[in-house]
C-alpha atoms as a PDB file:
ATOM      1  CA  UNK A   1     -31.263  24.281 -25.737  1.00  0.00           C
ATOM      2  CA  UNK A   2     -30.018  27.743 -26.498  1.00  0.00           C
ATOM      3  CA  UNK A   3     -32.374  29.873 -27.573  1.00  0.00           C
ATOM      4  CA  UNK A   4     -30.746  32.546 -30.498  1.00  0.00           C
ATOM      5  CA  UNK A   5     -33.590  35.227 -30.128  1.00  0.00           C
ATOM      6  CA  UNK A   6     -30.739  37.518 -28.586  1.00  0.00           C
ATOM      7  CA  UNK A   7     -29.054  36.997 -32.157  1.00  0.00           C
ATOM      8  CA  UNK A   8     -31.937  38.449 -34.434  1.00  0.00           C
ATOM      9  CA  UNK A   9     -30.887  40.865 -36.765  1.00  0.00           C
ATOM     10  CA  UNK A  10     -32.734  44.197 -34.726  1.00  0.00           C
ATOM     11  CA  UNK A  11     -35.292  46.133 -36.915  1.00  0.00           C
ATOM     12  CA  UNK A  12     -37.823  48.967 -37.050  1.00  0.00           C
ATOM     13  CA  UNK A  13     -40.150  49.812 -39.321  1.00  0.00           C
ATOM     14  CA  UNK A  14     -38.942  53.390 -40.103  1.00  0.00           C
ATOM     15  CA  UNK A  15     -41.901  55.085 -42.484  1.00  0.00           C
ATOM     16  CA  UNK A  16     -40.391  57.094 -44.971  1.00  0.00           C
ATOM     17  CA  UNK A  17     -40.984  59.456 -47.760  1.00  0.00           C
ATOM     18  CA  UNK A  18     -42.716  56.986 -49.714  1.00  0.00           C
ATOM     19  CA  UNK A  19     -44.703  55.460 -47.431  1.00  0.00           C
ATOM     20  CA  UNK A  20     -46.245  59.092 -46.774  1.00  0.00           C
ATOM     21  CA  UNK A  21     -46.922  59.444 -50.479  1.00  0.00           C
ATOM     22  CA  UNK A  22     -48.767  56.296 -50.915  1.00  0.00           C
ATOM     23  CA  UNK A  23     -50.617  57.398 -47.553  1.00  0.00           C
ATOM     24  CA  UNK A  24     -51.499  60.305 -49.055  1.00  0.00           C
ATOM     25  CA  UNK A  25     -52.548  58.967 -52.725  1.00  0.00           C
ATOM     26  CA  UNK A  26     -54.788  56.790 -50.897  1.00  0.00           C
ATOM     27  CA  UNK A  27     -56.115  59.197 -48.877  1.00  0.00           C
ATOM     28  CA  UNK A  28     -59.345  60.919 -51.057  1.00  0.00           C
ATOM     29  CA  UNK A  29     -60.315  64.600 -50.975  1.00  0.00           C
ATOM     30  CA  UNK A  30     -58.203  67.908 -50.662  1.00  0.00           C
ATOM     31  CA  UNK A  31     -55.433  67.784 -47.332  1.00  0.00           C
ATOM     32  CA  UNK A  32     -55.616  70.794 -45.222  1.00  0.00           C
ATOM     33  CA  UNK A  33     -52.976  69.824 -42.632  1.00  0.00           C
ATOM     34  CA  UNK A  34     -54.946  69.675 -39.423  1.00  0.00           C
ATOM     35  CA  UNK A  35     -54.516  67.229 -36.589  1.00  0.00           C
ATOM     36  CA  UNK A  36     -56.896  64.794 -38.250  1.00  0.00           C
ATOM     37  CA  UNK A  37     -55.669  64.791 -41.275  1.00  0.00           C
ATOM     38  CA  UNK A  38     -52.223  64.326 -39.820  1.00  0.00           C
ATOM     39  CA  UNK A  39     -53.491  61.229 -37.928  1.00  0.00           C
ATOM     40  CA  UNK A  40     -55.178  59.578 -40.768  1.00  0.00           C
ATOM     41  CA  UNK A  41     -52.110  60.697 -43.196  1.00  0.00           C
ATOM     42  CA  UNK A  42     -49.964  58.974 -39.947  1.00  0.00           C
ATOM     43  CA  UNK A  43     -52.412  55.808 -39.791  1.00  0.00           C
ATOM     44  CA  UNK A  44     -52.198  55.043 -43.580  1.00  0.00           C
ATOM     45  CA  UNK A  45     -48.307  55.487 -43.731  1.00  0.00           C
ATOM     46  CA  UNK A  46     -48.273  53.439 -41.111  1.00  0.00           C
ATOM     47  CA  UNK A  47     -50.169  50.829 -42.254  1.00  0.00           C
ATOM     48  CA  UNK A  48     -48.067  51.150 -46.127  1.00  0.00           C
ATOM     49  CA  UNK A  49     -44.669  50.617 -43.767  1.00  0.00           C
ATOM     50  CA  UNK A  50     -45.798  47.097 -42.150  1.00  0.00           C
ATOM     51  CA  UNK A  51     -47.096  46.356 -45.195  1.00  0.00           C
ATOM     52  CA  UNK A  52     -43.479  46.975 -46.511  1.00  0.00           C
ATOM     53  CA  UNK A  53     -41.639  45.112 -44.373  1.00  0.00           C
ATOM     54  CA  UNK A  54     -43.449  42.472 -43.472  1.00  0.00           C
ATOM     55  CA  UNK A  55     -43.413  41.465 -47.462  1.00  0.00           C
ATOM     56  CA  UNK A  56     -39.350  41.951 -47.461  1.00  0.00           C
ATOM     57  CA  UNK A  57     -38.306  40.206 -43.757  1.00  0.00           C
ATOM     58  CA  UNK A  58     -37.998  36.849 -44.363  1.00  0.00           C
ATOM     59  CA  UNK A  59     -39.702  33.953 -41.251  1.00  0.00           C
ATOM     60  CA  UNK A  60     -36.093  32.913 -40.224  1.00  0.00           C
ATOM     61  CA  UNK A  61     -35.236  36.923 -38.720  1.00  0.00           C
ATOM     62  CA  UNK A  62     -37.743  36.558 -36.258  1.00  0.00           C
ATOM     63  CA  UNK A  63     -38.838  33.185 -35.498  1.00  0.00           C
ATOM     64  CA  UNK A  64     -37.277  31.349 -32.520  1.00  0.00           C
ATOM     65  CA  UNK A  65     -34.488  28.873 -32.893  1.00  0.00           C
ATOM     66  CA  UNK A  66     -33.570  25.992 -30.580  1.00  0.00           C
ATOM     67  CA  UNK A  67     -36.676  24.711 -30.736  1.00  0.00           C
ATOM     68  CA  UNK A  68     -38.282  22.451 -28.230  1.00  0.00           C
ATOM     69  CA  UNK A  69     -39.908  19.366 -30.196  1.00  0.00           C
ATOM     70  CA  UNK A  70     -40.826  15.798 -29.751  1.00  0.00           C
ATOM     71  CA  UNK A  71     -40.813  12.728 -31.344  1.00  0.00           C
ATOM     72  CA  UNK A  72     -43.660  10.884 -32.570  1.00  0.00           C
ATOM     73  CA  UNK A  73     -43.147   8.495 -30.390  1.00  0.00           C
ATOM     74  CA  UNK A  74     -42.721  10.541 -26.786  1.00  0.00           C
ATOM     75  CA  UNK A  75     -45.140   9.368 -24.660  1.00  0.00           C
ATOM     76  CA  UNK A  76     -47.494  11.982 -23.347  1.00  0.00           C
ATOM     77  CA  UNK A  77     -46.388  11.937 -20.205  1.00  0.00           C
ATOM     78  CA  UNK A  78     -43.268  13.199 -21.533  1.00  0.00           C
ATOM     79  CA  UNK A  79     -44.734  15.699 -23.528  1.00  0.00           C
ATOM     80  CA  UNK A  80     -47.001  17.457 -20.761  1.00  0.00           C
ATOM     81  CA  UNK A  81     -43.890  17.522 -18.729  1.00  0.00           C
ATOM     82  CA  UNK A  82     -41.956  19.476 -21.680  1.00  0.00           C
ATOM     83  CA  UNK A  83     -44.758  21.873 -22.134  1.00  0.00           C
ATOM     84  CA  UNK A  84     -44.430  22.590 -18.608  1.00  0.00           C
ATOM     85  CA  UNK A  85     -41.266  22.792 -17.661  1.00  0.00           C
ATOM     86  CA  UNK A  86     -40.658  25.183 -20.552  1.00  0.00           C
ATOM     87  CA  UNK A  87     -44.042  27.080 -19.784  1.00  0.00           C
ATOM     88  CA  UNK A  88     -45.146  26.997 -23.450  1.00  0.00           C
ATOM     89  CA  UNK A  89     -48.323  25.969 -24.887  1.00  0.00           C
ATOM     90  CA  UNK A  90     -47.803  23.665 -27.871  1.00  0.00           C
ATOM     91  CA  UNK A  91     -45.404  22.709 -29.601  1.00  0.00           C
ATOM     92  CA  UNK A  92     -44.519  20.760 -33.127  1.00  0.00           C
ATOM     93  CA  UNK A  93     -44.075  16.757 -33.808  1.00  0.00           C
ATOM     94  CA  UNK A  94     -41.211  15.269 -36.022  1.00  0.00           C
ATOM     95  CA  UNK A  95     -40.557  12.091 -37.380  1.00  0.00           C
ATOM     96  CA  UNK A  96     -37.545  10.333 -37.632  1.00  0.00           C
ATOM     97  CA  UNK A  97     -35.737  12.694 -40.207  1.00  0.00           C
ATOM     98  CA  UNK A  98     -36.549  15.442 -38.531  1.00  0.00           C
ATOM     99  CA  UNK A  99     -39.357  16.780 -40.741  1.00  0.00           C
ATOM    100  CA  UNK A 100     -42.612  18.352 -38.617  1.00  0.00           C
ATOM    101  CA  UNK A 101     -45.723  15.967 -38.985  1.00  0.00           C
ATOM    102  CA  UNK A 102     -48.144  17.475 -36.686  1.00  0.00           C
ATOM    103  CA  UNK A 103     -48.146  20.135 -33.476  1.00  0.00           C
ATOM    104  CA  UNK A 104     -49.080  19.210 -29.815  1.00  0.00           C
ATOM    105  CA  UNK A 105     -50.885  22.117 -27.885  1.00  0.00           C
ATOM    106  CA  UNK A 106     -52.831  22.480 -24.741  1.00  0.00           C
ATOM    107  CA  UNK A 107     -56.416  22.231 -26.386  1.00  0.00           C
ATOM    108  CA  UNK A 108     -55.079  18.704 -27.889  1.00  0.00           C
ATOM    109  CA  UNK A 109     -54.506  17.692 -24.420  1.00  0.00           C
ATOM    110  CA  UNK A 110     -58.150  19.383 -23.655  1.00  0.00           C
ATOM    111  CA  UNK A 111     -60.025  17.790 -26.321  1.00  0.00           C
ATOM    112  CA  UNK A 112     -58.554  14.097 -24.999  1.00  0.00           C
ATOM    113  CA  UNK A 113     -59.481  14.258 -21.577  1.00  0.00           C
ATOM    114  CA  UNK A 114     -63.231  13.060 -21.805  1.00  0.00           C
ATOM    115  CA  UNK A 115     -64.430  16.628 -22.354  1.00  0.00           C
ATOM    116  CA  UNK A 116     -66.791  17.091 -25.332  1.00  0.00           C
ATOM    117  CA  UNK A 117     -65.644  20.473 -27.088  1.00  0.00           C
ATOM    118  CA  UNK A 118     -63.101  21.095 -24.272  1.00  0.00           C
ATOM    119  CA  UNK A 119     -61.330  24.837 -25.183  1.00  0.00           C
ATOM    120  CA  UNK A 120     -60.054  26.179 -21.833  1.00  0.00           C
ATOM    121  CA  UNK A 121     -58.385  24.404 -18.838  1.00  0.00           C
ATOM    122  CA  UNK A 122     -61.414  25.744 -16.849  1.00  0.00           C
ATOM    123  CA  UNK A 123     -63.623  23.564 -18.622  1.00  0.00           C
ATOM    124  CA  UNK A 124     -61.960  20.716 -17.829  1.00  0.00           C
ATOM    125  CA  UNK A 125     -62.186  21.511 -14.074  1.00  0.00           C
ATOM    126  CA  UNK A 126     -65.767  22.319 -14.570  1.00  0.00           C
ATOM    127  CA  UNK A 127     -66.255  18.621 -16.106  1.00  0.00           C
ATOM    128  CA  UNK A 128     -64.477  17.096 -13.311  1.00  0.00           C
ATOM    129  CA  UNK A 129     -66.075  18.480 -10.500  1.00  0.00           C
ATOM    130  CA  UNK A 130     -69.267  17.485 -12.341  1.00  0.00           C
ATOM    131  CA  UNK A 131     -68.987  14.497 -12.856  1.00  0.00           C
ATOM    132  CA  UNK A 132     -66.435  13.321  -9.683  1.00  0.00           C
ATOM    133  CA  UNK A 133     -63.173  12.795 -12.092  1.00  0.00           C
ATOM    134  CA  UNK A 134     -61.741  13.108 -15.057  1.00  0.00           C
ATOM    135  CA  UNK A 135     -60.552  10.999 -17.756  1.00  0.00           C
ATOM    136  CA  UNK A 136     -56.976  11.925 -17.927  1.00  0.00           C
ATOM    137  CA  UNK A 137     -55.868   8.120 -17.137  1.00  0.00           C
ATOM    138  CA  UNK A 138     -57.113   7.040 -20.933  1.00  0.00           C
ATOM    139  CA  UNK A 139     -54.319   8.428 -22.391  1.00  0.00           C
ATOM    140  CA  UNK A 140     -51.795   7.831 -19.922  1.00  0.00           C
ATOM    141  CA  UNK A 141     -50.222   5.330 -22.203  1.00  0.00           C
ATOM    142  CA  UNK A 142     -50.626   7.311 -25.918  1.00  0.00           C
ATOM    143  CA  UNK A 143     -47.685   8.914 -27.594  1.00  0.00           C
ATOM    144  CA  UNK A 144     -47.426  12.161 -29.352  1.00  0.00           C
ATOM    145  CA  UNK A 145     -49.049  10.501 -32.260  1.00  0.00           C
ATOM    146  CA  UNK A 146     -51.955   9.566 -30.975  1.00  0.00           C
ATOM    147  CA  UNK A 147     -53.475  13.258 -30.129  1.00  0.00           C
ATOM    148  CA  UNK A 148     -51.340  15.797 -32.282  1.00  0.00           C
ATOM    149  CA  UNK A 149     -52.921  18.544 -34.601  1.00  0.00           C
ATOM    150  CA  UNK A 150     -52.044  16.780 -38.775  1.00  0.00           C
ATOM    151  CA  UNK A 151     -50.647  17.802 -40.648  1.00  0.00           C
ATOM    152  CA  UNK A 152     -48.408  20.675 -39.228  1.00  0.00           C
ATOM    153  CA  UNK A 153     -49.381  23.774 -40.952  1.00  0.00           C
ATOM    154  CA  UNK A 154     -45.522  25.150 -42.049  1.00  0.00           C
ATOM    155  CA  UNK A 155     -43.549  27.732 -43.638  1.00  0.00           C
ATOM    156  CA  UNK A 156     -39.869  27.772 -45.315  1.00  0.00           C
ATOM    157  CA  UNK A 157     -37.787  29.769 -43.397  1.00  0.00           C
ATOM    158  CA  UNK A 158     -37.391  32.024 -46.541  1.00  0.00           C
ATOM    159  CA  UNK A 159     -40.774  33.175 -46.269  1.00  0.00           C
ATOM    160  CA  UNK A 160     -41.706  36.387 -45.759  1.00  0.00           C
ATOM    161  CA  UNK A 161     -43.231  37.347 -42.839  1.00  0.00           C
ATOM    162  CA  UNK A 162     -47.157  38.451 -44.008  1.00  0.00           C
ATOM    163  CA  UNK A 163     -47.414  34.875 -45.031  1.00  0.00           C
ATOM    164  CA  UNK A 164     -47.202  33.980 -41.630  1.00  0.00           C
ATOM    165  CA  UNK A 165     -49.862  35.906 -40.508  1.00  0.00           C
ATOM    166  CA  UNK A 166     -51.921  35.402 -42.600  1.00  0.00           C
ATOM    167  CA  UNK A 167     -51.877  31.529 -41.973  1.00  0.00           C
ATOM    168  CA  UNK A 168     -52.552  32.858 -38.183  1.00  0.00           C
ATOM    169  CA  UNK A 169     -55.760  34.342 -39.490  1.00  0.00           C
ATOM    170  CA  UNK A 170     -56.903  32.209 -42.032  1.00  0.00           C
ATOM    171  CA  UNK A 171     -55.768  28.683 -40.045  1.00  0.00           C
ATOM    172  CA  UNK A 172     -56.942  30.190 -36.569  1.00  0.00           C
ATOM    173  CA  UNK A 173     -53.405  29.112 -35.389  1.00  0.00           C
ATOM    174  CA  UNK A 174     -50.954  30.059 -32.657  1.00  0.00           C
ATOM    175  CA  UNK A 175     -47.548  28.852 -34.179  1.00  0.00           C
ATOM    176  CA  UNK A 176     -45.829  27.244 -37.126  1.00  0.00           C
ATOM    177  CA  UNK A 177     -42.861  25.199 -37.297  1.00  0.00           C
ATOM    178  CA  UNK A 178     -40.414  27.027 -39.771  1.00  0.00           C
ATOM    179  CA  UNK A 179     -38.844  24.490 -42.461  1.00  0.00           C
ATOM    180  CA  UNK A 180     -34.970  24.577 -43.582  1.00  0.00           C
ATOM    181  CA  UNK A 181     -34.423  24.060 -47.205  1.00  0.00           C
ATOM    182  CA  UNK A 182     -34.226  20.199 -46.555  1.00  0.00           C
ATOM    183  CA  UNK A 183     -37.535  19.928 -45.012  1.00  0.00           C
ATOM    184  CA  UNK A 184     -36.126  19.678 -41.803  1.00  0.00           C
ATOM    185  CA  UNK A 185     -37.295  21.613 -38.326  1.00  0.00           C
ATOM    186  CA  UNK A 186     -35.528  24.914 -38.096  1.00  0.00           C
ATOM    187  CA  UNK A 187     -37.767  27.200 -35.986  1.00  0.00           C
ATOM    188  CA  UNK A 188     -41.029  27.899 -34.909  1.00  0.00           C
ATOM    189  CA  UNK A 189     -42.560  31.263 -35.201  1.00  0.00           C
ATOM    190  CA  UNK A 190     -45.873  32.479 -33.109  1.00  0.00           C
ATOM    191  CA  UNK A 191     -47.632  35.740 -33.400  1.00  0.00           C
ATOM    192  CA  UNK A 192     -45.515  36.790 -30.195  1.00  0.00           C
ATOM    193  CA  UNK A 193     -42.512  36.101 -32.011  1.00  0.00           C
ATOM    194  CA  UNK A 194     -44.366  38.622 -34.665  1.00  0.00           C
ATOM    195  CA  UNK A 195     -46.131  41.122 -32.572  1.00  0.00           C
ATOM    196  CA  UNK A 196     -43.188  41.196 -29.395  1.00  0.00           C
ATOM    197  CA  UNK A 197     -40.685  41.979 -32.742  1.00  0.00           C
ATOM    198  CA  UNK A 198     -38.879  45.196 -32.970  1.00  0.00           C
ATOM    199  CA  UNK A 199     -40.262  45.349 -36.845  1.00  0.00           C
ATOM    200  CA  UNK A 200     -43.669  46.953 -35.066  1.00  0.00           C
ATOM    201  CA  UNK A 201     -41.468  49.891 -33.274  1.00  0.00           C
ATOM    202  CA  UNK A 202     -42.122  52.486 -35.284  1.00  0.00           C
ATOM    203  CA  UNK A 203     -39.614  55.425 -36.049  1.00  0.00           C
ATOM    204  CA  UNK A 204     -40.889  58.681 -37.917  1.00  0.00           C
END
């Protein structure tokens, strides 16, 4: 699958005049232009200028497109093989129409394998070389179904970008599957996608 990051629409987040005004209306007390006060005047316009953008850049300008997906129905073999061959993490579930239903990651994989509160692949290993094997061959013959994260937390591509993160924050999440205006699986944005952006190069 091609993969359109390359054709992202390149921005900055350029603080302007008044993004130093609101920095320094925020900012209490009399100004004598030192280099603290320049920092924390810098700091707070800063702050104003993600604030601004990320409320006016909509999901679909950053997210990833070409998304790798899989069915409800792909066995998990098939799934762990995706994950790795693409060296990626998790990734979301669709039904038949194409609209997410749930998200496959590592720790669902984790949590499977026989390991009580399983987080890290090194807790896995631990278990096994406790206790002379793991339980991997129990869900040899599940499907994607059987173990995904539901109901896939997503976003209309439309969104703006803060509401992404905060759904990172508040949801304790890695990535969301970005929705076309039919429902349908049209990206997936992570906070790489968010943090690797050039919106958080900053031009003065």
């Amino acid at each position: 699958m091609r993969d359109s990051n390359s054709d992202k629409i390149s921005y900055c987040v350029s603080i302007n005049d008044d993004d130093v005004f609101e920095a320094m209306k925020a900012i209490k007390g009399y100004l004598d232009i030192t280099p603290g006060d320049f920092k924390e005047v810098y700091l707070a316009a800063y702050k104003h200028a993600i604030s601004r953008v990320t409320k006016s850049v909509a999901v679909k300008e950053v997210m990833t497109t070409g998304v790798v997906f899989v069915t409800v129905d792909t066995p998990l073999i098939e799934v762990a093989d995706r994950l790795s061959e693409k060296a990626i993490s998790g990734l979301p579930v669709v039904d038949d129409r194409g609209h997410p239903v749930g998200v496959i990651s590592e720790k669902d994989f984790l949590s499977r394998m026989g390991v009580d509160g399983a987080r890290t692949f090194m807790s896995v290993v631990a278990h096994c070389l406790k206790n002379k094997g793991c339980d991997v061959m129990e869900i040899k013959e599940l499907t994607a179904k059987d173990i995904m994260t539901t109901p896939a937390v997503c976003l209309s591509e439309n969104a703006p970008i803060h509401e992404a993160v905060s759904l990172f924050v508040s949801k304790k999440i890695n990535r969301i599957p970005a929705l076309s205006a039919e429902g349908k699986l049209s990206g997936i944005i992570t906070r790489g996608d968010i943090f690797r952006s050039p919106l958080f190069q900053i031009n003065v």
